[in-house]
C-alpha atoms as a PDB file:
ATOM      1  CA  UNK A   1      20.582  24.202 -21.268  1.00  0.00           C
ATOM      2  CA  UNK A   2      23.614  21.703 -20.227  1.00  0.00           C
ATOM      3  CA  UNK A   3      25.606  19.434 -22.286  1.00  0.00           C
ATOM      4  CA  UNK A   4      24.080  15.817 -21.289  1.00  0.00           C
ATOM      5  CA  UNK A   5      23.283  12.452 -22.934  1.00  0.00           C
ATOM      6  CA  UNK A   6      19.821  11.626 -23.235  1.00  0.00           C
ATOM      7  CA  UNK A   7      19.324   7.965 -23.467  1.00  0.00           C
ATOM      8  CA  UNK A   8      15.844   7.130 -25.489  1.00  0.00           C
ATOM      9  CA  UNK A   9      14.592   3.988 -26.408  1.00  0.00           C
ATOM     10  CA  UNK A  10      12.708   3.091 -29.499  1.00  0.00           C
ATOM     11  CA  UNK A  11      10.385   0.552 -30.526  1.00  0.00           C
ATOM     12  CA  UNK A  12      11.985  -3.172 -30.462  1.00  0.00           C
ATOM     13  CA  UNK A  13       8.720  -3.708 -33.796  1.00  0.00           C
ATOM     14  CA  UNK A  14       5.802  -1.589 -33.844  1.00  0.00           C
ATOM     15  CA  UNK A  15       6.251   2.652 -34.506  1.00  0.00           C
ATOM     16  CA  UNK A  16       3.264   3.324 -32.721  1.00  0.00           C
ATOM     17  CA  UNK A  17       5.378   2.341 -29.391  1.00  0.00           C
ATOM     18  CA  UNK A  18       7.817   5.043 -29.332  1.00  0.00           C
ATOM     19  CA  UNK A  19       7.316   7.659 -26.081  1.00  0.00           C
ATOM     20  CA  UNK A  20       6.157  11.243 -26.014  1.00  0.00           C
ATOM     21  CA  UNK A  21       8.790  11.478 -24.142  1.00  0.00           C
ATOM     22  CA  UNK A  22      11.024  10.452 -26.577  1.00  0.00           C
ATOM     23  CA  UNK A  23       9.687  12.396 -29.355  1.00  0.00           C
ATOM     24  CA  UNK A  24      10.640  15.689 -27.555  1.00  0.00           C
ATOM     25  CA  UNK A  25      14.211  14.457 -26.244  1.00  0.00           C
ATOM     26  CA  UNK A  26      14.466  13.538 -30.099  1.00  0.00           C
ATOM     27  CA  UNK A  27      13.450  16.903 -31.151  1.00  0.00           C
ATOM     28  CA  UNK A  28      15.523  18.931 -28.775  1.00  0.00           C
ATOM     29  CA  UNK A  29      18.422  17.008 -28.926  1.00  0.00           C
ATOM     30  CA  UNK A  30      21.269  18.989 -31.088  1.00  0.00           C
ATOM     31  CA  UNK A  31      22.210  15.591 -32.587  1.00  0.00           C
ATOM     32  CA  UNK A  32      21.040  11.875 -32.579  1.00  0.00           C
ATOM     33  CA  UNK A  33      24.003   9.207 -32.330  1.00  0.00           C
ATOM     34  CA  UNK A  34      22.124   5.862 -33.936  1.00  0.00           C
ATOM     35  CA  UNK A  35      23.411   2.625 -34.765  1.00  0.00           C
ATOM     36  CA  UNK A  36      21.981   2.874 -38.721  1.00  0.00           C
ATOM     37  CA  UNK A  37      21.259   6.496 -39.887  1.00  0.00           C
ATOM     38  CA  UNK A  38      18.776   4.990 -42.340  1.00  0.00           C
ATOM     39  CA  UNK A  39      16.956   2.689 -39.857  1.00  0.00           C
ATOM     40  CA  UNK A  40      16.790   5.691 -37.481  1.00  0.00           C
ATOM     41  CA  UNK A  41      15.709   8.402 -40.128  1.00  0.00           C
ATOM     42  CA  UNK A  42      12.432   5.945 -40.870  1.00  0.00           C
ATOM     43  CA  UNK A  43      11.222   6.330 -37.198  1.00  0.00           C
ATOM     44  CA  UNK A  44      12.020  10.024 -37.015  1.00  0.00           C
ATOM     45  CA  UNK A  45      10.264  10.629 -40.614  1.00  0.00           C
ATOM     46  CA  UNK A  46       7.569   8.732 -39.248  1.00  0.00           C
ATOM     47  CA  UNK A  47       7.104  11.379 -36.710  1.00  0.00           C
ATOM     48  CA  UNK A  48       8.239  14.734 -38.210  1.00  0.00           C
ATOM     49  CA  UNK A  49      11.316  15.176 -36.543  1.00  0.00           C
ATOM     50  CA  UNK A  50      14.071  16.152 -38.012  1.00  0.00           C
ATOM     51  CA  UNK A  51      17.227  15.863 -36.078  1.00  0.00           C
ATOM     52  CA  UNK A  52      20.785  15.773 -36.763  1.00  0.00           C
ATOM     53  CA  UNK A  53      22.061  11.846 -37.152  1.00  0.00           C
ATOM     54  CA  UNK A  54      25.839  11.001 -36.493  1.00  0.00           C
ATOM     55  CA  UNK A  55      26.640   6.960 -36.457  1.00  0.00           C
ATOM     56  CA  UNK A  56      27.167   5.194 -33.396  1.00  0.00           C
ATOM     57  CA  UNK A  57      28.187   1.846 -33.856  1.00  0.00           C
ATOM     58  CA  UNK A  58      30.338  -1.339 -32.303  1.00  0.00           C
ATOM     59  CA  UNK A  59      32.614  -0.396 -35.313  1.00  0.00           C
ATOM     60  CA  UNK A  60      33.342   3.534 -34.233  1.00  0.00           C
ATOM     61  CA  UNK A  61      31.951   3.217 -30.467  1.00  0.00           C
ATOM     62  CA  UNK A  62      35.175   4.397 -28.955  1.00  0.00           C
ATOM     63  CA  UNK A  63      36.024   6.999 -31.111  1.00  0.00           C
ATOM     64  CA  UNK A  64      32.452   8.694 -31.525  1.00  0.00           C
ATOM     65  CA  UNK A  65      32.334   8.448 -27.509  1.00  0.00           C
ATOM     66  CA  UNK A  66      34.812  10.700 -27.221  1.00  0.00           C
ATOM     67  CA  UNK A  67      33.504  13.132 -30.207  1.00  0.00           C
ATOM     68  CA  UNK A  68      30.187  13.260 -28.339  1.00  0.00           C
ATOM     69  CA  UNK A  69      31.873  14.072 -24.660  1.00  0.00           C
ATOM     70  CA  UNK A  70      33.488  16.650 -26.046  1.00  0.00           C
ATOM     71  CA  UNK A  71      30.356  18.114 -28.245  1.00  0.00           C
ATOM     72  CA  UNK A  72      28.344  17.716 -24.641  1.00  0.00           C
ATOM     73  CA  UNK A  73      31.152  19.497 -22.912  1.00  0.00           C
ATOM     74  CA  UNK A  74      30.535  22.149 -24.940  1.00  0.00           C
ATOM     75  CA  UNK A  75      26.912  22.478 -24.015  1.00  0.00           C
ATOM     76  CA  UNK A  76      25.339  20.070 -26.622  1.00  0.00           C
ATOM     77  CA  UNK A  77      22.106  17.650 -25.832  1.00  0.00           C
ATOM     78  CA  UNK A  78      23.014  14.251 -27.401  1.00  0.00           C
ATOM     79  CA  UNK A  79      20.451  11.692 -27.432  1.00  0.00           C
ATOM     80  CA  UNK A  80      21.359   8.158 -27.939  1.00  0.00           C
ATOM     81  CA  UNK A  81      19.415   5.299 -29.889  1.00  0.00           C
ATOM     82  CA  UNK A  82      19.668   1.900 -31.270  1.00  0.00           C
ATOM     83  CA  UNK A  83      18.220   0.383 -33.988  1.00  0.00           C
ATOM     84  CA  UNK A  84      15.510  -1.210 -31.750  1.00  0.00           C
ATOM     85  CA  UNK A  85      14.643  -1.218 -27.755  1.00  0.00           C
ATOM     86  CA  UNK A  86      16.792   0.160 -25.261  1.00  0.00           C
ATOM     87  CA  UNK A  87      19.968   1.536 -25.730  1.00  0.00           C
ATOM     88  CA  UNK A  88      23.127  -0.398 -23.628  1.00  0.00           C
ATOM     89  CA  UNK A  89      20.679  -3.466 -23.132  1.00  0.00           C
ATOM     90  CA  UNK A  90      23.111  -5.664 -25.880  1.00  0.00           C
ATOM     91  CA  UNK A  91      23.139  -2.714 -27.801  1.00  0.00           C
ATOM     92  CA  UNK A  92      26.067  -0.028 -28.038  1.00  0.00           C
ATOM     93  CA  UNK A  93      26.296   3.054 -25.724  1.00  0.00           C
ATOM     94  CA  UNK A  94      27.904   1.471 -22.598  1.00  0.00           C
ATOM     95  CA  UNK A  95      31.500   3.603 -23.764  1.00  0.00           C
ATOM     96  CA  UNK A  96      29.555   6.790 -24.440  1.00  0.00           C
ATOM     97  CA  UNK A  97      27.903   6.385 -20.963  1.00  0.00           C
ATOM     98  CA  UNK A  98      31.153   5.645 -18.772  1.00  0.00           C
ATOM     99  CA  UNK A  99      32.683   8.597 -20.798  1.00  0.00           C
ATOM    100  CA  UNK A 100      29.825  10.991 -19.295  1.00  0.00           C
ATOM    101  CA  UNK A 101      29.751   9.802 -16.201  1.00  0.00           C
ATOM    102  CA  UNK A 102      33.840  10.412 -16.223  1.00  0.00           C
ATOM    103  CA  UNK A 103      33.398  13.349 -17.595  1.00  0.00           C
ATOM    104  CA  UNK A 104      30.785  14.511 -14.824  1.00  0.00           C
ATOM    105  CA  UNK A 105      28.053  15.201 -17.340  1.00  0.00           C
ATOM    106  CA  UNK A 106      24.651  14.155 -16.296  1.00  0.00           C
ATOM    107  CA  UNK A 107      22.704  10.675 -18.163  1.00  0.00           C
ATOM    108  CA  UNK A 108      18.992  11.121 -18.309  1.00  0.00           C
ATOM    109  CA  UNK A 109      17.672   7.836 -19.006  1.00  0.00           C
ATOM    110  CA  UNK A 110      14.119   7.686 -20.357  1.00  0.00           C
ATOM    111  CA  UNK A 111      11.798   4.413 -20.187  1.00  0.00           C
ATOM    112  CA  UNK A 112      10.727   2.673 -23.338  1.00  0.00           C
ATOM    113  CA  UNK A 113      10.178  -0.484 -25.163  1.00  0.00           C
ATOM    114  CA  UNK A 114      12.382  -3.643 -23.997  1.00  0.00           C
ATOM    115  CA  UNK A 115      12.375  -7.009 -25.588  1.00  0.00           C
ATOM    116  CA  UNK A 116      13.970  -8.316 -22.720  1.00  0.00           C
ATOM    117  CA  UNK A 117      11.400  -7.491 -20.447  1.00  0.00           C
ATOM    118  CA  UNK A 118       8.553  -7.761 -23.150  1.00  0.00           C
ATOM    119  CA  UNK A 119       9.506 -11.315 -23.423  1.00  0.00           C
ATOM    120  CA  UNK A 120       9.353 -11.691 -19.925  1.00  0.00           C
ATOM    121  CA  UNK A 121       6.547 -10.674 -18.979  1.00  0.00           C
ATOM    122  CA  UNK A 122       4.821 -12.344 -22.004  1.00  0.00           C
ATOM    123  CA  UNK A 123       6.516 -16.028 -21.404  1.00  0.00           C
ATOM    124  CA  UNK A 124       4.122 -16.563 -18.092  1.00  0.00           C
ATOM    125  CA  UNK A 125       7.149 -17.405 -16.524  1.00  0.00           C
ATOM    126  CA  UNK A 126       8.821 -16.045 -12.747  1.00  0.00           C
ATOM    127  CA  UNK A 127       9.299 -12.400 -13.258  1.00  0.00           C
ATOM    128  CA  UNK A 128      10.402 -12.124 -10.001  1.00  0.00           C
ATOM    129  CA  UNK A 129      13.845 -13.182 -10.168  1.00  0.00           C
ATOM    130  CA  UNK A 130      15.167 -13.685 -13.318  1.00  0.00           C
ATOM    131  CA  UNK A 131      18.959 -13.035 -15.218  1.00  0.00           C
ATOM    132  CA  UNK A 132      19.124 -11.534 -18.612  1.00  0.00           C
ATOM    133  CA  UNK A 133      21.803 -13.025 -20.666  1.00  0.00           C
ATOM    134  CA  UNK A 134      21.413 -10.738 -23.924  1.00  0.00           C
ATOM    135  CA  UNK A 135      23.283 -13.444 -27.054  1.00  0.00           C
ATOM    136  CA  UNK A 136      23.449 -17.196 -25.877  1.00  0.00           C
ATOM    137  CA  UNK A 137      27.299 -18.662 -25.907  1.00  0.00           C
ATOM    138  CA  UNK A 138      27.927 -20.197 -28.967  1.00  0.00           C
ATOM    139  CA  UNK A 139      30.497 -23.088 -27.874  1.00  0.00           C
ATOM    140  CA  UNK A 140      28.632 -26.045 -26.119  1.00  0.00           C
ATOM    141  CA  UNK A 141      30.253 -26.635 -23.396  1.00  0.00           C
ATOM    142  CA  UNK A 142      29.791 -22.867 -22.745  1.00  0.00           C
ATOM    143  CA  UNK A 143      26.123 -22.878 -23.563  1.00  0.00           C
ATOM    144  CA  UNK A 144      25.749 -26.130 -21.703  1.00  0.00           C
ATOM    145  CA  UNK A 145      27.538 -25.120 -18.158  1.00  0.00           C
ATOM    146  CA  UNK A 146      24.875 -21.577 -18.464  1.00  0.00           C
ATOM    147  CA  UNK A 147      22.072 -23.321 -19.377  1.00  0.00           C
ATOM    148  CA  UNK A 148      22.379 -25.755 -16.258  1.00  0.00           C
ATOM    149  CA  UNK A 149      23.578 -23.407 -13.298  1.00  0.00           C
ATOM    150  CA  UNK A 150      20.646 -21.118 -13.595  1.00  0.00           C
ATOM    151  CA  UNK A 151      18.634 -21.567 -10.865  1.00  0.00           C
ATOM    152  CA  UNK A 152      16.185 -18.498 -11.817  1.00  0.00           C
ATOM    153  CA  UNK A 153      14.265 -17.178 -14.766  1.00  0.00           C
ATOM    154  CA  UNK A 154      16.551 -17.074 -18.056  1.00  0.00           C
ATOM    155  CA  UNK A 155      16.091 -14.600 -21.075  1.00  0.00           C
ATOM    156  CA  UNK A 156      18.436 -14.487 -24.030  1.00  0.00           C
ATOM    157  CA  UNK A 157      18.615 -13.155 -27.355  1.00  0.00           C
ATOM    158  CA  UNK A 158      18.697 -15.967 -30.011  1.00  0.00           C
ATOM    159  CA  UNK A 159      19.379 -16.207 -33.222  1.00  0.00           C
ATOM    160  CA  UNK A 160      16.479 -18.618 -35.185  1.00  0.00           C
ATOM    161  CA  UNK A 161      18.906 -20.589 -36.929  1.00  0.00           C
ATOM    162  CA  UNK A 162      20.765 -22.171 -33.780  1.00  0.00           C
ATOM    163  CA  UNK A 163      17.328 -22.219 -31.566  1.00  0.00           C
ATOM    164  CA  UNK A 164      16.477 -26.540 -32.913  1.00  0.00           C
ATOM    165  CA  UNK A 165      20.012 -26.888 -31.522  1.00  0.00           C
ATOM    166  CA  UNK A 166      19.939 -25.050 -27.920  1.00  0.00           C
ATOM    167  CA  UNK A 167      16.676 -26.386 -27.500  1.00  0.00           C
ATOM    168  CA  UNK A 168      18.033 -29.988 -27.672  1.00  0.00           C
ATOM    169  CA  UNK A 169      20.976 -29.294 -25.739  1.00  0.00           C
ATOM    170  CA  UNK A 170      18.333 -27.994 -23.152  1.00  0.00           C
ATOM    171  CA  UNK A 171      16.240 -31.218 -23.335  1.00  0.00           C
ATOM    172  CA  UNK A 172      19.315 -32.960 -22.746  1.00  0.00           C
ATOM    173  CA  UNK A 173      20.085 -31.274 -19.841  1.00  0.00           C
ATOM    174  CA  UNK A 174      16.496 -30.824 -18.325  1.00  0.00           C
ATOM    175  CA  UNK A 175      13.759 -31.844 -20.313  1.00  0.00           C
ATOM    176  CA  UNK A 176      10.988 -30.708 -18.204  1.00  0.00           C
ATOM    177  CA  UNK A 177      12.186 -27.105 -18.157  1.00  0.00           C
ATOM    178  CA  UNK A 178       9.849 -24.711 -19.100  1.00  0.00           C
ATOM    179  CA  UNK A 179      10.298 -22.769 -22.311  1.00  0.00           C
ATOM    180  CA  UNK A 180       9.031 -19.648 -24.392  1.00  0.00           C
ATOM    181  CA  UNK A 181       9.962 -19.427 -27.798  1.00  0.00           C
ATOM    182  CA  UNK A 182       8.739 -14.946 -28.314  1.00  0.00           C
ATOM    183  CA  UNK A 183       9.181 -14.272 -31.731  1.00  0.00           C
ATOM    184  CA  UNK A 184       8.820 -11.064 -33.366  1.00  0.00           C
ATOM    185  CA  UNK A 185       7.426  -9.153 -30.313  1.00  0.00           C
ATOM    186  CA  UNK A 186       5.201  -6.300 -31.418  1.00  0.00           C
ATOM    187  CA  UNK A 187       5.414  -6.798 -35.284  1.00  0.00           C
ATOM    188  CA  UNK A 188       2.426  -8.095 -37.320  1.00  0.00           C
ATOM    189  CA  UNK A 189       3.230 -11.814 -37.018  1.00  0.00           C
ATOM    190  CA  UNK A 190       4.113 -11.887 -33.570  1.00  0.00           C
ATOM    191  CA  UNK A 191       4.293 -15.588 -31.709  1.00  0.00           C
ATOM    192  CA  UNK A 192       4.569 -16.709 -27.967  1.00  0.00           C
ATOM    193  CA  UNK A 193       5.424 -20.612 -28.029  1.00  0.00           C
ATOM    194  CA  UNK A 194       4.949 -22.158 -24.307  1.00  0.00           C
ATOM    195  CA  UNK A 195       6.190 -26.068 -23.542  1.00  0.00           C
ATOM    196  CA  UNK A 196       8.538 -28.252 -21.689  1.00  0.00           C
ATOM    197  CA  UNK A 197      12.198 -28.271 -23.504  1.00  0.00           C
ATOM    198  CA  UNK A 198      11.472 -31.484 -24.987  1.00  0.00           C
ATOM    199  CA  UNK A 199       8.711 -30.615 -26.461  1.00  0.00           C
ATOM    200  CA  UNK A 200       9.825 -27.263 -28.115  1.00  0.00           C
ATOM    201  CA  UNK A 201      12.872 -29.727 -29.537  1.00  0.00           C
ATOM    202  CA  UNK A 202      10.984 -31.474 -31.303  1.00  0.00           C
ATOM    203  CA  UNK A 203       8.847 -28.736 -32.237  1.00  0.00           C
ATOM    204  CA  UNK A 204      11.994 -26.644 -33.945  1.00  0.00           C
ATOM    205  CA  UNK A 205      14.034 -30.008 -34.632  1.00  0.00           C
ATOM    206  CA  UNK A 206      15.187 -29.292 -38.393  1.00  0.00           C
ATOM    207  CA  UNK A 207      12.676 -25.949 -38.615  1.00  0.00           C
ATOM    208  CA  UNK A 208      14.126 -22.856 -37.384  1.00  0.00           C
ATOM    209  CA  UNK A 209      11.509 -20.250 -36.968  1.00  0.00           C
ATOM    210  CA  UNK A 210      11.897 -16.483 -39.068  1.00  0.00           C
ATOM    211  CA  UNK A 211      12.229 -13.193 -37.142  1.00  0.00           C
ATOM    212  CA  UNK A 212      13.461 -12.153 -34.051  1.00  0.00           C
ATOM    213  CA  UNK A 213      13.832 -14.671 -31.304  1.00  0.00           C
ATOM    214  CA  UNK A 214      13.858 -13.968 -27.497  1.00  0.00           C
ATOM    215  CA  UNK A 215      14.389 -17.367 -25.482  1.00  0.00           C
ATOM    216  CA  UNK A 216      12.777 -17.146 -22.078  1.00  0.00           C
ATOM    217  CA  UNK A 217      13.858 -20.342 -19.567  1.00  0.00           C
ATOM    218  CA  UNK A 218      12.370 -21.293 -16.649  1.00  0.00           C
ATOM    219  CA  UNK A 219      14.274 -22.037 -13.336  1.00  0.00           C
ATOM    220  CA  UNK A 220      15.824 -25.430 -14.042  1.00  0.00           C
ATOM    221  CA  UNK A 221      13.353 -28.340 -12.436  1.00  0.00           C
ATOM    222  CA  UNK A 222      16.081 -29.890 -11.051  1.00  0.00           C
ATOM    223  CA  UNK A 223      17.804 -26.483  -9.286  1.00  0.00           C
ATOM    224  CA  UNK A 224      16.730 -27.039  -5.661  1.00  0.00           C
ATOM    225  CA  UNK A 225      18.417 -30.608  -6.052  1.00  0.00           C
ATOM    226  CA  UNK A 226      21.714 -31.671  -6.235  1.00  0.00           C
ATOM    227  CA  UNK A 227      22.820 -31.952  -9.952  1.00  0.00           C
ATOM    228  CA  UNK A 228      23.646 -34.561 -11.963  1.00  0.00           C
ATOM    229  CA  UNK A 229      27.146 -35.214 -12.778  1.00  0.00           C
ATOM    230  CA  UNK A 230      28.274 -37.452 -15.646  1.00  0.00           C
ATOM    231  CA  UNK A 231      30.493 -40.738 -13.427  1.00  0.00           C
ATOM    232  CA  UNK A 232      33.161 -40.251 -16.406  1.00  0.00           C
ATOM    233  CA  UNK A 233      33.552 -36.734 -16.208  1.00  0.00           C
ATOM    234  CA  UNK A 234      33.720 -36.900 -12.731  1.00  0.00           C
ATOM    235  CA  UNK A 235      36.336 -39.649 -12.867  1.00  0.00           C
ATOM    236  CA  UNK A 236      38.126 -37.411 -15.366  1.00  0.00           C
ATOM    237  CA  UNK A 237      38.431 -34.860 -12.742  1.00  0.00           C
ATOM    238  CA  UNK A 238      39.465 -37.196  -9.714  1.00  0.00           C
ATOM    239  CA  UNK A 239      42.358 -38.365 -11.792  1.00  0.00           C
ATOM    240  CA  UNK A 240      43.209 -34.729 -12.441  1.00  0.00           C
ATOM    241  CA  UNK A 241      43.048 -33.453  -8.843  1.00  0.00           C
ATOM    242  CA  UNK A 242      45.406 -36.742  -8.003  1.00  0.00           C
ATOM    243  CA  UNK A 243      47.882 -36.062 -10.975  1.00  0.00           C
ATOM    244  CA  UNK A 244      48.234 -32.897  -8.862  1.00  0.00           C
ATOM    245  CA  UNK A 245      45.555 -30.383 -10.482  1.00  0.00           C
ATOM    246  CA  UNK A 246      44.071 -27.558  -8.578  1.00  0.00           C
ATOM    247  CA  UNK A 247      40.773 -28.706  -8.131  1.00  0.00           C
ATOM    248  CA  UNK A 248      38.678 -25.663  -9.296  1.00  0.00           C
ATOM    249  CA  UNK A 249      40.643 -25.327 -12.070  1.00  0.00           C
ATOM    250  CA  UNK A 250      40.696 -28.745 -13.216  1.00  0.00           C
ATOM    251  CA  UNK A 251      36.815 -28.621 -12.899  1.00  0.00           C
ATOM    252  CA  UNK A 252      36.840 -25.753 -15.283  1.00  0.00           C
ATOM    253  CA  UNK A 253      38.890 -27.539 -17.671  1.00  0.00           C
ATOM    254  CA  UNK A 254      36.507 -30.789 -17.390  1.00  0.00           C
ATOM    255  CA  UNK A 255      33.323 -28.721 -17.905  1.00  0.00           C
ATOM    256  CA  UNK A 256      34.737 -27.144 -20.889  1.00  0.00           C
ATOM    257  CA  UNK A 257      35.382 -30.724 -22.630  1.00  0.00           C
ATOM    258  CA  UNK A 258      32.505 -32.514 -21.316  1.00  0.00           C
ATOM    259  CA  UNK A 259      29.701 -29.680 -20.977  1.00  0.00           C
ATOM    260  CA  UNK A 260      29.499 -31.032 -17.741  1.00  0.00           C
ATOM    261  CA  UNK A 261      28.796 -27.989 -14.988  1.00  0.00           C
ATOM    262  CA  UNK A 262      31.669 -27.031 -12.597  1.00  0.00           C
ATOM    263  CA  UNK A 263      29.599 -26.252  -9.870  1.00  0.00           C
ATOM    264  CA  UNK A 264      28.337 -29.832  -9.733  1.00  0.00           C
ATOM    265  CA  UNK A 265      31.420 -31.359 -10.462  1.00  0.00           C
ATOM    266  CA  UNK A 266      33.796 -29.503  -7.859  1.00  0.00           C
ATOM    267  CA  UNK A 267      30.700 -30.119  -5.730  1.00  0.00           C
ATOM    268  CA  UNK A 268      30.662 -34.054  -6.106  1.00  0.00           C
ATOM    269  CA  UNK A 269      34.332 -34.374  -5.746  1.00  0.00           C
ATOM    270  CA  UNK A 270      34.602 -32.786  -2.772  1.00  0.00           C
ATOM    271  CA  UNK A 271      31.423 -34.528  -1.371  1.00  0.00           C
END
């Protein structure tokens, strides 16, 4: 058989969720390129298989990409996994999958557990358009500027001890946006939390939950509207534009001080 990458997902919680599919693809494969050797060898001792483990991390994702081309160009089967869910999806294996494609080797890419989509479907929220984030920005103003231009379904990876604070920036900005808090999807103590922003605030205000935490927005109530725009960052920006500032730029520049979105802003200057 070929060289080729075999892309398999494993379970984001419980074992019992892995694939027949990717059972075999793990059995055939000549070697398994896995985030954590140890993590991976628990799922595969789970299930008898005993494959061949080489790290693939963020820390050696360049370098083991091109190890594994080559081992594929020599007719190899690599199969790819991360510690949980679907390769790629905020997970490593984007380099090792540009490098095949490149190299003209095929990508088989079998389906499998998601939290992503998991979360999703769970939060009873619009599946039908919807924009996957993976980590939330970090910076406010960042955080703030993405959490008030989306117009559609949000979901985003979270980590539990910054959810109290994005959900009060949230019920800042929209307080009547519908929110689910999915926490440890799968595992034994699993948790779908359902409520307007304001009201998941004050739920988390001061106690972050434990586990794994998938945020899943609705589309912002007041999308279909024209937004609000602070009158002083909006002043900010006129003086700007008259000291001789590119508009667009300059509303960049506002956003990022005020949190304040550039979209609006740009949009009620030139209004």
């Amino acid at each position: 058989m070929s060289g080729r990458l075999v892309v398999c997902p494993t379970p984001i919680g419980n074992l019992e969720d892995i694939t027949l599919r990717t059972l075999s693809a793990l059995r055939e494969a000549d070697v398994v390129a896995c985030e954590d050797t140890r993590r991976t060898r628990v799922l595969l001792d789970r299930y008898g298989v005993s494959a061949r483990l080489v790290s693939y991390h963020e820390h050696n994702e360049a370098a083991r990409s091109v190890e594994l081309v080559a081992r594929m160009r020599e007719g190899e089967v690599v199969a790819l996994v991360s510690d949980a869910g679907t390769p790629l999806v905020s997970d490593p294996g984007y380099l090792l999958v540009r490098g095949c494609v490149a190299a003209g080797l095929p990508v088989e890419v079998l389906p499998g557990p998601s939290a992503a989509i998991t979360a999703l479907v769970a939060s009873g929220l619009p599946a039908d358009e919807w924009h996957f984030q993976g980590f939330l920005p970090r910076k406010r103003g960042e955080l703030a500027r993405l959490l008030g231009a989306q117009a559609s379904t949000l979901v985003a990876f979270e980590s539990p001890r910054r959810l109290p604070a994005t959900l009060a920036l949230l019920a800042e900005l929209d307080p009547e946006r519908e929110v689910a808090v999915c926490r440890e999807l799968t595992k034994a103590h699993e948790e779908v939390v359902r409520g307007s922003a304001a009201s998941l605030a004050g739920r988390y205000a001061g106690a972050p939950p434990r586990g794994e935490v998938v945020l899943v927005l609705g589309p912002a109530t007041h999308a279909e509207d024209s937004p609000r725009v602070d009158p002083a960052a909006l002043d900010a920006l006129r003086r700007l534009v008259d000291a001789g500032a590119h508009p667009r730029k300059a509303a960049g520049v506002v956003a990022g001080l005020t949190g304040a979105s550039a979209n609006a802003l740009y949009a009620a200057l030139t209004e």
